[in-house]
C-alpha atoms as a PDB file:
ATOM      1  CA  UNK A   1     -12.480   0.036  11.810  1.00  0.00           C
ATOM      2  CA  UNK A   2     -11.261   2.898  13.491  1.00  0.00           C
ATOM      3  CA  UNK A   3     -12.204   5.345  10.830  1.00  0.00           C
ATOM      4  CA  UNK A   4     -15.656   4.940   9.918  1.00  0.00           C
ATOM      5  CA  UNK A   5     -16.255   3.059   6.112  1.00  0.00           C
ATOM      6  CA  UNK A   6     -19.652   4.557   5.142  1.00  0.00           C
ATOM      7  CA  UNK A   7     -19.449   3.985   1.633  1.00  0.00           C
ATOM      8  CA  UNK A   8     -16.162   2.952  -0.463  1.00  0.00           C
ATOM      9  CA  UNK A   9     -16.805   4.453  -3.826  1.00  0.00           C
ATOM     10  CA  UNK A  10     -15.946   2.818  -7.138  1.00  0.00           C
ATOM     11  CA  UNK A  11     -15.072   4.253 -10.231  1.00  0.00           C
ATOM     12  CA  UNK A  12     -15.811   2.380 -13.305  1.00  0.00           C
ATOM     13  CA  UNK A  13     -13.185   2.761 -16.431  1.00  0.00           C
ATOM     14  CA  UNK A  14     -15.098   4.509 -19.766  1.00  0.00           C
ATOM     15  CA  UNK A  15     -11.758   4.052 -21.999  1.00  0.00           C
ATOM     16  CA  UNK A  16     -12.212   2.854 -25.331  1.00  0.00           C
ATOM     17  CA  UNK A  17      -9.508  -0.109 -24.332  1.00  0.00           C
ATOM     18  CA  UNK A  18     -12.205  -1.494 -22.082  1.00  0.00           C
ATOM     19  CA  UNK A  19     -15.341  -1.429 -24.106  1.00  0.00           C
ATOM     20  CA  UNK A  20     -14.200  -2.666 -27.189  1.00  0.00           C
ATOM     21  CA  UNK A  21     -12.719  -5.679 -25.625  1.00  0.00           C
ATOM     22  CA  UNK A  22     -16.259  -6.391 -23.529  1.00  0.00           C
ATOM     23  CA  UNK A  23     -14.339  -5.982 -20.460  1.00  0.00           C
ATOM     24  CA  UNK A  24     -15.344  -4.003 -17.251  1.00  0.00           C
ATOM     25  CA  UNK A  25     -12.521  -2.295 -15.339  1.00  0.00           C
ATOM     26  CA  UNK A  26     -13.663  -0.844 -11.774  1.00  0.00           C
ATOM     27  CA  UNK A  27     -11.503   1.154  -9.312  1.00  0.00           C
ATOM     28  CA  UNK A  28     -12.104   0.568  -5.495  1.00  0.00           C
ATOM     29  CA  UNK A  29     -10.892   4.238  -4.720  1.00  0.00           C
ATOM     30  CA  UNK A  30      -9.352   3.328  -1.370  1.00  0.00           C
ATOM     31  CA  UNK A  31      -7.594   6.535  -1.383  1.00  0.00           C
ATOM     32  CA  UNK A  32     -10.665   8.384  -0.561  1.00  0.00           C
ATOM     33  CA  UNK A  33     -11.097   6.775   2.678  1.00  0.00           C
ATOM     34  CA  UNK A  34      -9.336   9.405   4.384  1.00  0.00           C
ATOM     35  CA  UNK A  35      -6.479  11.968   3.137  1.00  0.00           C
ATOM     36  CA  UNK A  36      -4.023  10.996   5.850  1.00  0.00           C
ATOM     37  CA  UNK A  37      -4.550   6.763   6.250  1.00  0.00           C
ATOM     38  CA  UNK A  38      -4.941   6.409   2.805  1.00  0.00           C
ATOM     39  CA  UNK A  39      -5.607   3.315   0.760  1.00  0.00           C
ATOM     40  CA  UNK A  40      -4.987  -0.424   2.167  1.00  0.00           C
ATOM     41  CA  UNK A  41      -2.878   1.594   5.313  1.00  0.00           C
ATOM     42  CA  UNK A  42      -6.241   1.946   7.137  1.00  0.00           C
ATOM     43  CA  UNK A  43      -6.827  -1.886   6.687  1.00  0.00           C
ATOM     44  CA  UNK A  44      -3.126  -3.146   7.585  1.00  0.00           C
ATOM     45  CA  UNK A  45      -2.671  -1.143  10.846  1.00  0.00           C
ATOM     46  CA  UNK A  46      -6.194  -2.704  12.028  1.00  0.00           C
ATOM     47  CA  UNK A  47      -4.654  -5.040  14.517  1.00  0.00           C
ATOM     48  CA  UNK A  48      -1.844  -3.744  14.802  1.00  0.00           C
ATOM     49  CA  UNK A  49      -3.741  -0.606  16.768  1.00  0.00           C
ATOM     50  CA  UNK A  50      -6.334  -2.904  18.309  1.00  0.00           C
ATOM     51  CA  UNK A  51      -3.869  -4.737  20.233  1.00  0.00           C
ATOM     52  CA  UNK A  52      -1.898  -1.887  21.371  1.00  0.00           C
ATOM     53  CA  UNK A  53      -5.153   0.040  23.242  1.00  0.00           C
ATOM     54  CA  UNK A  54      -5.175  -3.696  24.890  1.00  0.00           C
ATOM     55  CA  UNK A  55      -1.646  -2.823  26.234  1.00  0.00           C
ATOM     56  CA  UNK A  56      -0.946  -1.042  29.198  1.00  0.00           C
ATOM     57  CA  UNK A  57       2.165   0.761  27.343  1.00  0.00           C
ATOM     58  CA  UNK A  58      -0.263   2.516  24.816  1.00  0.00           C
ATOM     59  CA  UNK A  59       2.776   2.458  22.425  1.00  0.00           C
ATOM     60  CA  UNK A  60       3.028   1.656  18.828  1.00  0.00           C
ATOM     61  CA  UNK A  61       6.827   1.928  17.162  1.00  0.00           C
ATOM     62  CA  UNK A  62       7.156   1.496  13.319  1.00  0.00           C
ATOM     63  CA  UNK A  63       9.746   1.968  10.967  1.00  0.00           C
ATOM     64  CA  UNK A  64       9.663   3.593   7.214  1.00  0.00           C
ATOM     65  CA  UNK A  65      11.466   5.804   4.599  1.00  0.00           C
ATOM     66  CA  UNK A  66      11.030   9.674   4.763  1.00  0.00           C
ATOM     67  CA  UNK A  67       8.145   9.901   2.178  1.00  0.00           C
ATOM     68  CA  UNK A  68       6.183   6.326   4.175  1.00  0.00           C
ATOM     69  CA  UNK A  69       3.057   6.665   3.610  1.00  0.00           C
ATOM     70  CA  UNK A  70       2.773   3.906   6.608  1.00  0.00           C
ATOM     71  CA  UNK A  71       4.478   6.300   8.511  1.00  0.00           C
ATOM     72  CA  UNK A  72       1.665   8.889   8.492  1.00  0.00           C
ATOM     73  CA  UNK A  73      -1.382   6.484   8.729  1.00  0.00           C
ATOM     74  CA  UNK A  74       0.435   5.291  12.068  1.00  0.00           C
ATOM     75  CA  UNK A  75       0.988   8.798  12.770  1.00  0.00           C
ATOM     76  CA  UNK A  76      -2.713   9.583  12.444  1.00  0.00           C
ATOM     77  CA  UNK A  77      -4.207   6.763  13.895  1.00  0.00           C
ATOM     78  CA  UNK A  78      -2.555   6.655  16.629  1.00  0.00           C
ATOM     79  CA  UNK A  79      -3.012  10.510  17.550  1.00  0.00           C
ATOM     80  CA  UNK A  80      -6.970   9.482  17.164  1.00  0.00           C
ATOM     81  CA  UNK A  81      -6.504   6.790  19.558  1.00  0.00           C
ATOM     82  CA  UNK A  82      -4.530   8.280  22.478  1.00  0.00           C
ATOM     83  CA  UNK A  83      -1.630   5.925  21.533  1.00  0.00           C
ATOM     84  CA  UNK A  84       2.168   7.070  21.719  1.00  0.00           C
ATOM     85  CA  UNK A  85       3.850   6.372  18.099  1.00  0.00           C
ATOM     86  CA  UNK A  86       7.298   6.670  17.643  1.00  0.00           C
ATOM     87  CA  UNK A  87       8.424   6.146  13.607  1.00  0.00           C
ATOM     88  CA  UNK A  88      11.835   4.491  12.973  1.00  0.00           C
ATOM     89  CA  UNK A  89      13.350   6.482  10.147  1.00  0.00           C
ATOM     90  CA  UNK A  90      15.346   4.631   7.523  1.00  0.00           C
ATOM     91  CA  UNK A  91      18.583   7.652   7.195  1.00  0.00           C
ATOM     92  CA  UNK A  92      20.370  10.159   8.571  1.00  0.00           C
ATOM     93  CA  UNK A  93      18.313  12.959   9.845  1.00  0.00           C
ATOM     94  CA  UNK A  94      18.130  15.914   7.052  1.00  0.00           C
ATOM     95  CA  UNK A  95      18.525  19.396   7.135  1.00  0.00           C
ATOM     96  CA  UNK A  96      14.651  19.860   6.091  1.00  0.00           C
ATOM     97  CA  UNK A  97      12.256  17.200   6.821  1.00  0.00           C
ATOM     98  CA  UNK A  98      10.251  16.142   3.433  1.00  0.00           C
ATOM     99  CA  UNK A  99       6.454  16.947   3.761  1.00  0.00           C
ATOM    100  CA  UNK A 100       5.549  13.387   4.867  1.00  0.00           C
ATOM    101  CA  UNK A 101       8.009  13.774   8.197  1.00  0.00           C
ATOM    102  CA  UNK A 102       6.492  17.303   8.989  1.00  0.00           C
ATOM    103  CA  UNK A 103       2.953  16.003   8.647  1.00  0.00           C
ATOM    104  CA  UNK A 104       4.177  12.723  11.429  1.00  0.00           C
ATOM    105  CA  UNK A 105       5.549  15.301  13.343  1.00  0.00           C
ATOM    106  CA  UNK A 106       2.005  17.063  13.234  1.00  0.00           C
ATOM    107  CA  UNK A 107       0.310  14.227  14.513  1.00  0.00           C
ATOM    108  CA  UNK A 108       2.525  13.677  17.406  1.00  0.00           C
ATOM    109  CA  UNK A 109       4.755  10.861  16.215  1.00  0.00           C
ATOM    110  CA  UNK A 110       7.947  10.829  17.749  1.00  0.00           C
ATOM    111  CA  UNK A 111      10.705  10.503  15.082  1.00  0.00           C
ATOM    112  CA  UNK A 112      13.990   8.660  15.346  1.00  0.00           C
ATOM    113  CA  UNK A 113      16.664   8.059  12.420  1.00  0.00           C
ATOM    114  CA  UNK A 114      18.493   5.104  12.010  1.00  0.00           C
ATOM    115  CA  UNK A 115      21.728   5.161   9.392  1.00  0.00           C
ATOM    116  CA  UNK A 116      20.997   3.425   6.312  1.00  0.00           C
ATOM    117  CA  UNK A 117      24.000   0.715   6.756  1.00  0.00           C
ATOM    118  CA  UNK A 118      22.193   0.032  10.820  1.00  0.00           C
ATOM    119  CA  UNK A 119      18.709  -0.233   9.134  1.00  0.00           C
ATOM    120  CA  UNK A 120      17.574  -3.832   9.504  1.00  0.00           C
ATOM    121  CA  UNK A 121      14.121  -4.159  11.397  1.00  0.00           C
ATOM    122  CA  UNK A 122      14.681  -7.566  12.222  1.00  0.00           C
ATOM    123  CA  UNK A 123      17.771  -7.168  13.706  1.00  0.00           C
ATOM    124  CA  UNK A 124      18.240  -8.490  17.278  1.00  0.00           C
ATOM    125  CA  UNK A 125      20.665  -5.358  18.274  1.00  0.00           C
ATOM    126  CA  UNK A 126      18.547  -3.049  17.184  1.00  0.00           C
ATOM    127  CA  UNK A 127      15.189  -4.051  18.733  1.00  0.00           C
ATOM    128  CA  UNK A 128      16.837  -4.557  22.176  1.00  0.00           C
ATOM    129  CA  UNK A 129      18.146  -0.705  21.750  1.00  0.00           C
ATOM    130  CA  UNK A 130      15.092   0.480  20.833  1.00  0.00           C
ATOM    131  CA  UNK A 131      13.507  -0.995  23.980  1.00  0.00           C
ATOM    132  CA  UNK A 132      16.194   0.062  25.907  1.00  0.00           C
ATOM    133  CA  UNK A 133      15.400   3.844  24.286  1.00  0.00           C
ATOM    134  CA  UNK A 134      11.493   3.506  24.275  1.00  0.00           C
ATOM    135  CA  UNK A 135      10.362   0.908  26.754  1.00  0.00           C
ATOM    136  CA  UNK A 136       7.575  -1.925  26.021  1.00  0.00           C
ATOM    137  CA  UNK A 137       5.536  -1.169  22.288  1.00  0.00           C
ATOM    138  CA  UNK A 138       3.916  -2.987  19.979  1.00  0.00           C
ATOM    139  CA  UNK A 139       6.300  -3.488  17.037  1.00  0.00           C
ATOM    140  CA  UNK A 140       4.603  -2.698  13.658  1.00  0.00           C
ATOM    141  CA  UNK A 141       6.744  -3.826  11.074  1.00  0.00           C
ATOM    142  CA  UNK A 142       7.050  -1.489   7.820  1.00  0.00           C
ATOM    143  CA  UNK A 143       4.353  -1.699   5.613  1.00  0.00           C
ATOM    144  CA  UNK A 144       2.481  -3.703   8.086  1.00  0.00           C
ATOM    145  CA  UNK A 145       4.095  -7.171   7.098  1.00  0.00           C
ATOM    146  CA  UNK A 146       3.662  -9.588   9.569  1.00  0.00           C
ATOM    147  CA  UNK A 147       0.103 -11.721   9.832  1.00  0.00           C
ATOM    148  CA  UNK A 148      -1.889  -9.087  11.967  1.00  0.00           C
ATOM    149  CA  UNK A 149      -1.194  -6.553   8.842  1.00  0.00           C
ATOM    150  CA  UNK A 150      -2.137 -10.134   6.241  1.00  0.00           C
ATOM    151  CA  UNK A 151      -5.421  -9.955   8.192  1.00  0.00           C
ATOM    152  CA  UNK A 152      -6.202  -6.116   8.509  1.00  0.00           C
ATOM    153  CA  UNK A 153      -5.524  -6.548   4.680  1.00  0.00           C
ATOM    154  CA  UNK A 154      -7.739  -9.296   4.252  1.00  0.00           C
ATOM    155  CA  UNK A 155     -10.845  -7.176   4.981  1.00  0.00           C
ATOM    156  CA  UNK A 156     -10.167  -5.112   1.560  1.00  0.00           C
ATOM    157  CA  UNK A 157     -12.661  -8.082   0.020  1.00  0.00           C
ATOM    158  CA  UNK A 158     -15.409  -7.832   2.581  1.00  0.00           C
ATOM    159  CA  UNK A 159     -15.559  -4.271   2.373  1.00  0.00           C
ATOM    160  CA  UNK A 160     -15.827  -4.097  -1.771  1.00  0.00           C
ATOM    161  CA  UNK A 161     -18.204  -6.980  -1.992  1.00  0.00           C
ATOM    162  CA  UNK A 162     -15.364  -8.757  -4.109  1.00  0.00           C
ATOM    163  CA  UNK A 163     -17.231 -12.438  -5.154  1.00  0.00           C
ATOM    164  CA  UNK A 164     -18.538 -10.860  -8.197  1.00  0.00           C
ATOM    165  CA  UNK A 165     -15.344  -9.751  -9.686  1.00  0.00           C
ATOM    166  CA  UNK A 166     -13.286 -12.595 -11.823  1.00  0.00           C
ATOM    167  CA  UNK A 167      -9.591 -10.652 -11.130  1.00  0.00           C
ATOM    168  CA  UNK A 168      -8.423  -8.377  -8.312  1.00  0.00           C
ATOM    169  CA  UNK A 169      -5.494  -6.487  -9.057  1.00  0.00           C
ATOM    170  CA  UNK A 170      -3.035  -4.644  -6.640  1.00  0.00           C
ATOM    171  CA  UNK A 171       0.199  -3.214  -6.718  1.00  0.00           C
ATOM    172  CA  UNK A 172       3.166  -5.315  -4.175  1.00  0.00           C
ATOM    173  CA  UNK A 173       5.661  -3.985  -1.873  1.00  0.00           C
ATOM    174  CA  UNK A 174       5.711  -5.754   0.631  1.00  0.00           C
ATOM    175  CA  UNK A 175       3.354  -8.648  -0.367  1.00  0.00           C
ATOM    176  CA  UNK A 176       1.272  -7.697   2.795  1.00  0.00           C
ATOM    177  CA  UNK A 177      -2.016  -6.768   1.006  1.00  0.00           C
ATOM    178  CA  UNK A 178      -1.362  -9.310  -1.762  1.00  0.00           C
ATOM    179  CA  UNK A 179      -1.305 -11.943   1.080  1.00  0.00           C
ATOM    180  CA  UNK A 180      -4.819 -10.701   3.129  1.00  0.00           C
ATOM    181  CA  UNK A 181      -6.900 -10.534  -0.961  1.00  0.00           C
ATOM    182  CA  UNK A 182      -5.334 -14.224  -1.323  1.00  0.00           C
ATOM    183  CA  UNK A 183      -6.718 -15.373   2.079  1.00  0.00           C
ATOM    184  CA  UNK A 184     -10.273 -14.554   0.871  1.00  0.00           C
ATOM    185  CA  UNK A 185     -10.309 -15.289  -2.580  1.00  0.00           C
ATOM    186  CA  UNK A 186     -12.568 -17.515  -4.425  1.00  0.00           C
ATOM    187  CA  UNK A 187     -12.270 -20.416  -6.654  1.00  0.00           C
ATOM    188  CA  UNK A 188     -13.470 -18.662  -9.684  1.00  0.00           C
ATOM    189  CA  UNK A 189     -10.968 -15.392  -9.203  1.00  0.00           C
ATOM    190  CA  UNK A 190      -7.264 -14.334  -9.995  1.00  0.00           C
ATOM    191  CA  UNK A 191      -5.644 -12.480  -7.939  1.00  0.00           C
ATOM    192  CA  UNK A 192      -3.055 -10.325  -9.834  1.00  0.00           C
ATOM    193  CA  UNK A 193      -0.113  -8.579  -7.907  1.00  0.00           C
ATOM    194  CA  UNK A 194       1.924  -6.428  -9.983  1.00  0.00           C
ATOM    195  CA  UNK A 195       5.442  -5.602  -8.490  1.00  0.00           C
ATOM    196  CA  UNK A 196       6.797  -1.823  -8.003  1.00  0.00           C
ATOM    197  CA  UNK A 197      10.221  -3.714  -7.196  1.00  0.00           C
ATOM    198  CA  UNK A 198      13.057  -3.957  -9.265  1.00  0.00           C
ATOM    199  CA  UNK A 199      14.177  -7.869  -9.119  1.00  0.00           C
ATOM    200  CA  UNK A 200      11.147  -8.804  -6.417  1.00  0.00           C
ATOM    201  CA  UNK A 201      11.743 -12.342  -6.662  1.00  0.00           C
ATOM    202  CA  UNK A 202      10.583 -13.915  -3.059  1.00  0.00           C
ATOM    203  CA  UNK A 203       7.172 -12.953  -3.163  1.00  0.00           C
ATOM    204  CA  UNK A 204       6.082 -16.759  -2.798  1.00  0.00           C
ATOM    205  CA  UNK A 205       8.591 -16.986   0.102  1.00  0.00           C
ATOM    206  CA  UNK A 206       7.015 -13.682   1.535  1.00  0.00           C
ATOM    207  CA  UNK A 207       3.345 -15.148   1.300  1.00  0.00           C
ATOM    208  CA  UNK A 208       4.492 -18.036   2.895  1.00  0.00           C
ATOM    209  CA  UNK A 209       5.881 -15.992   5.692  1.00  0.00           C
ATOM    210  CA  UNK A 210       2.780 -14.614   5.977  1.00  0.00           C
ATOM    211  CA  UNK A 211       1.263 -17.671   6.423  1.00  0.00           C
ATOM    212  CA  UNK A 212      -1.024 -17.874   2.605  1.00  0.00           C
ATOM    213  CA  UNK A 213      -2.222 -21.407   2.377  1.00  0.00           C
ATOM    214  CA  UNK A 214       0.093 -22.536  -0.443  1.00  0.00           C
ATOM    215  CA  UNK A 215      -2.833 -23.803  -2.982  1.00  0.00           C
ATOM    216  CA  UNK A 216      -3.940 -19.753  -2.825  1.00  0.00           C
ATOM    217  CA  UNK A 217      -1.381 -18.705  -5.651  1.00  0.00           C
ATOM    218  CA  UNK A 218      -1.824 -15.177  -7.096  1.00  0.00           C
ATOM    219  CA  UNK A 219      -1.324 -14.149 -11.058  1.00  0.00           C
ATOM    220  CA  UNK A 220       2.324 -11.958 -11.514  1.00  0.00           C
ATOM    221  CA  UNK A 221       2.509  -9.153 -14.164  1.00  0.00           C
ATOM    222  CA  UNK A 222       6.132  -8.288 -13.901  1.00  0.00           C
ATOM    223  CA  UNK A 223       8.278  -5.940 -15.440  1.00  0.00           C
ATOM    224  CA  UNK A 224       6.208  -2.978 -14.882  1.00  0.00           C
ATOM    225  CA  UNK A 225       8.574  -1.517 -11.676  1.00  0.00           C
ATOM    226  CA  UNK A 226      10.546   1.617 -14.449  1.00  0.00           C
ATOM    227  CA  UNK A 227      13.213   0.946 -12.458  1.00  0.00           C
ATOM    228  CA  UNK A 228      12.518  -0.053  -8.805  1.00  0.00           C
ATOM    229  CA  UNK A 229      10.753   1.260  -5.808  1.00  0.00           C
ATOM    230  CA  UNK A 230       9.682   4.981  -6.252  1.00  0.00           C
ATOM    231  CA  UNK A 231      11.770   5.258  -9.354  1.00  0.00           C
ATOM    232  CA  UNK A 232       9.753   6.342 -12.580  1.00  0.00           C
ATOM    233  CA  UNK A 233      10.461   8.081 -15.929  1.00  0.00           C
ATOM    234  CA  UNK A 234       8.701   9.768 -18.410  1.00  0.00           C
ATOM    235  CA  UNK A 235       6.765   7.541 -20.019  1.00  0.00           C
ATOM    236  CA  UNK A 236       4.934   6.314 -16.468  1.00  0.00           C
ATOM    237  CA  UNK A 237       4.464  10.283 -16.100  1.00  0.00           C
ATOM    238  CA  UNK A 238       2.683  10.823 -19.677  1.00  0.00           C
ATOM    239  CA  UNK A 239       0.654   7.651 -18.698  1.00  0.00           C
ATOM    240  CA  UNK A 240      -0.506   8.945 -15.341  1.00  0.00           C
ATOM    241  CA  UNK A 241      -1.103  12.032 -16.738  1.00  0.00           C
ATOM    242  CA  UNK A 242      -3.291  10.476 -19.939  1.00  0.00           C
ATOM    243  CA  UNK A 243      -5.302   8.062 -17.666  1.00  0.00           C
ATOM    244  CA  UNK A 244      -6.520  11.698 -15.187  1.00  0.00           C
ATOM    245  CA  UNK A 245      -7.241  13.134 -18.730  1.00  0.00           C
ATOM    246  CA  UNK A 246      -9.327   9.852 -19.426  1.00  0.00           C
ATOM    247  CA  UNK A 247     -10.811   8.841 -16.254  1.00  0.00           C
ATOM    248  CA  UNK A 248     -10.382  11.847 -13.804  1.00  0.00           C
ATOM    249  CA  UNK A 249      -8.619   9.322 -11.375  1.00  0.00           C
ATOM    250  CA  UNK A 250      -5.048  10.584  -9.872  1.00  0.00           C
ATOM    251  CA  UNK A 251      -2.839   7.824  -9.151  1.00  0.00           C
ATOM    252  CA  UNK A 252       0.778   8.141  -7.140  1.00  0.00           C
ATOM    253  CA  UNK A 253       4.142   7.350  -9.311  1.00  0.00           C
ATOM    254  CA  UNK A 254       5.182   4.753  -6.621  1.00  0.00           C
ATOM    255  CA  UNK A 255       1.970   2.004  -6.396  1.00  0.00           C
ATOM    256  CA  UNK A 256      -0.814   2.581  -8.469  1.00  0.00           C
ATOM    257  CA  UNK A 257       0.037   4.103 -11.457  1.00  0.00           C
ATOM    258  CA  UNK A 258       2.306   0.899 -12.128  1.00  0.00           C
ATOM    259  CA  UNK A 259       0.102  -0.869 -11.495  1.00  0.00           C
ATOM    260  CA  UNK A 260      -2.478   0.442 -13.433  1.00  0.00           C
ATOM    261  CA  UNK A 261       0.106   0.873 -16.405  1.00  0.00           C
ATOM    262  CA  UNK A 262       0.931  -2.978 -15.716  1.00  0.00           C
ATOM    263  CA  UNK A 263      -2.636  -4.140 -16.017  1.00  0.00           C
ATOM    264  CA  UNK A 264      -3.509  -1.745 -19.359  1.00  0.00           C
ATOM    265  CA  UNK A 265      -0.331  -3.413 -21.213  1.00  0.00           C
ATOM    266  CA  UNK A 266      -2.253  -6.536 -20.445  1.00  0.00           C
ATOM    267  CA  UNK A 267      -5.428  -5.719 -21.523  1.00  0.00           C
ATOM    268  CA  UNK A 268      -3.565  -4.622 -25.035  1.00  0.00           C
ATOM    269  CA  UNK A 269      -1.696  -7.452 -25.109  1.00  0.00           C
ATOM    270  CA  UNK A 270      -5.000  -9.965 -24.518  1.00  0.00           C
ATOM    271  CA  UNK A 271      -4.308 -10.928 -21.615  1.00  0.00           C
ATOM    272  CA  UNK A 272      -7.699 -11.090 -20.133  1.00  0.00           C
ATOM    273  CA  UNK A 273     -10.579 -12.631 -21.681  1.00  0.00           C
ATOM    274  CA  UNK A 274     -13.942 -10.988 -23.015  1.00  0.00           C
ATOM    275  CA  UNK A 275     -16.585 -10.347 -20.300  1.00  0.00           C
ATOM    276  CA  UNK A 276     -13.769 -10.438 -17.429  1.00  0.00           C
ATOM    277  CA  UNK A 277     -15.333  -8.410 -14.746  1.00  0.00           C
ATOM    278  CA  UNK A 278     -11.429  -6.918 -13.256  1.00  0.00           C
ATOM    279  CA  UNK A 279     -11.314  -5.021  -9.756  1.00  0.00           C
ATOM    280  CA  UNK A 280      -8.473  -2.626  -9.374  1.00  0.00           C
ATOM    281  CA  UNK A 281      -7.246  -1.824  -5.510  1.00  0.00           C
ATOM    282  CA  UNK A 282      -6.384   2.119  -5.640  1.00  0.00           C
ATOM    283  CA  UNK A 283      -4.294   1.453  -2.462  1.00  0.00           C
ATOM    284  CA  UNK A 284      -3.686   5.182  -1.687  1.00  0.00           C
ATOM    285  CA  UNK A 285      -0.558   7.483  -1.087  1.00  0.00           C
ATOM    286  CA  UNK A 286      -1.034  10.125  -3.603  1.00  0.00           C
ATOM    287  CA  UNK A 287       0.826  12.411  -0.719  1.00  0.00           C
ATOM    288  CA  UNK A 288       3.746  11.083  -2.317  1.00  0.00           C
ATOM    289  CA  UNK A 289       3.075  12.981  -5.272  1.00  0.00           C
ATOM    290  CA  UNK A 290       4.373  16.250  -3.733  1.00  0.00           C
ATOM    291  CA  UNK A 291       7.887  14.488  -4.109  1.00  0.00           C
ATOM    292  CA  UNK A 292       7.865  15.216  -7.694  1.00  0.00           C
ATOM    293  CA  UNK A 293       8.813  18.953  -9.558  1.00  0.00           C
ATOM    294  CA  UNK A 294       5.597  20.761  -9.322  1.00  0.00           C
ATOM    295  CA  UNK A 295       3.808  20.849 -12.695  1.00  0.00           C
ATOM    296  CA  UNK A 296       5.259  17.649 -13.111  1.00  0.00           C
ATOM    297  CA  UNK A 297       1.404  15.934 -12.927  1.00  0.00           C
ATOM    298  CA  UNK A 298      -1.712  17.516 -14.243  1.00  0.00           C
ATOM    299  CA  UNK A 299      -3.410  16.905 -11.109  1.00  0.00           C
END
């Protein structure tokens, strides 16, 4: 790793919900790896950074939205490791940068914006411009999805000791972490992916892009997105804001607290049978936060 992991700390849930349905409920607080390559970032861009200090271009290009938390974990690890990074913005350039931009720009990372309708990371036209613009790099897609990210990911279950836990639960964009818990899960688990994307129908098509073996199937809670990517309303606010009150744990509007909404609905509902032993990924990005009217969060 090229942060050091001394310790990944894990907070267990003391909600009433929990204990009277004999269930344990831990948090792997990934967020507090680092305030800057927060969460499963740190794990995804593994690879991804190892291979470009074998390069002789020293060059890492990604893409992302103006509040990516990829964007600054490529930013920052790439300042740490002497490599060029140059972020691929998804819009036309603003009048103020949001607080995620100005914190790339910080770390060195080279920012270019791409019009919304010209925005496909795949496309043939536009990777032969950018190496026209740039030169030789190694491509990171956004959020890390392609198989070096699936196996960066992967490394989430050696690191929190995950064979004793009967579920393991994280939030999906873009399937990429999903994809690295499924390669190392065991017989006896679930894995549960809970989607922050309105209408996120080809996740089994995205695992098998990312090369899952197709017997490795995970658990999906859906309909717990409010609305699609970053989108939210009140009653995801009140929730976030109740489960700090409860558990002193901040969560971000776009990921986690979904998910953790997603998997308490569950647990109401029950889902999840007594003496399940459930491991929630806290997969970082609370920077995001600072998106939202101040005061908005209690935390």
């Amino acid at each position: 790793m090229f942060i050091p992991l001394n310790n990944i700390f894990f907070d267990k849930l003391r909600g009433k919900i929990y204990n009277d349905n004999n269930i344990t409920v831990t948090i792997a607080r990934l967020d507090k790896i680092h305030p800057d390559v927060s969460g499963n970032k740190l794990f995804k861009l593994h690879y991804f950074v190892e291979h470009c200090l074998k390069t002789n271009h020293k060059t890492l290009l990604t893409f992302g939205g103006a509040y990516s938390n990829h964007l600054v974990a490529s930013a920052y690890l790439c300042r740490q490791n002497n490599i060029k990074c140059i972020g691929i913005v998804r819009g036309e350039k603003p009048a103020q940068l949001s607080h995620t931009l100005l914190r790339c720009v910080k770390f060195g990372m080279q920012l270019k914006f791409i019009p919304r309708q010209d925005y496909k990371e795949n496309s043939v036209s536009l990777l032969q411009q950018l190496t026209s613009d740039f030169g030789h790099f190694t491509l990171v897609p956004e959020g890390g999805y392609d198989y070096d990210g699936v196996k960066g990911a992967s490394l989430i279950m050696d690191v929190v000791n995950a064979d004793s836990y009967t579920h393991i639960c994280t939030c999906v964009g873009t399937a990429t972490t999903l994809a690295g818990l499924l390669l190392k899960k065991k017989t006896h688990q679930q894995i549960i992916a809970v989607p922050v994307i309105k209408s996120m129908t080809d996740i089994y098509e995205r695992l098998n892009f990312l090369k899952v073996p197709e017997e490795n199937k995970p658990i999906i809670f859906e309909g717990f997105h409010f609305g699609g990517y970053a989108k939210y309303n009140q009653e995801l606010i009140n929730f976030m804001n109740s489960f700090y009150n409860e558990e002193q744990i901040p969560t971000d509007f776009v990921y986690t607290a979904k998910m953790m909404y997603g998997i308490t609905d569950k647990l109401k509902s029950g889902y999840f049978k007594k003496g399940s032993n459930i491991l929630c990924l806290h997969t970082g990005g609370l920077q995001g936060n600072k998106s939202l009217k101040e005061n908005t969060l209690i935390f």
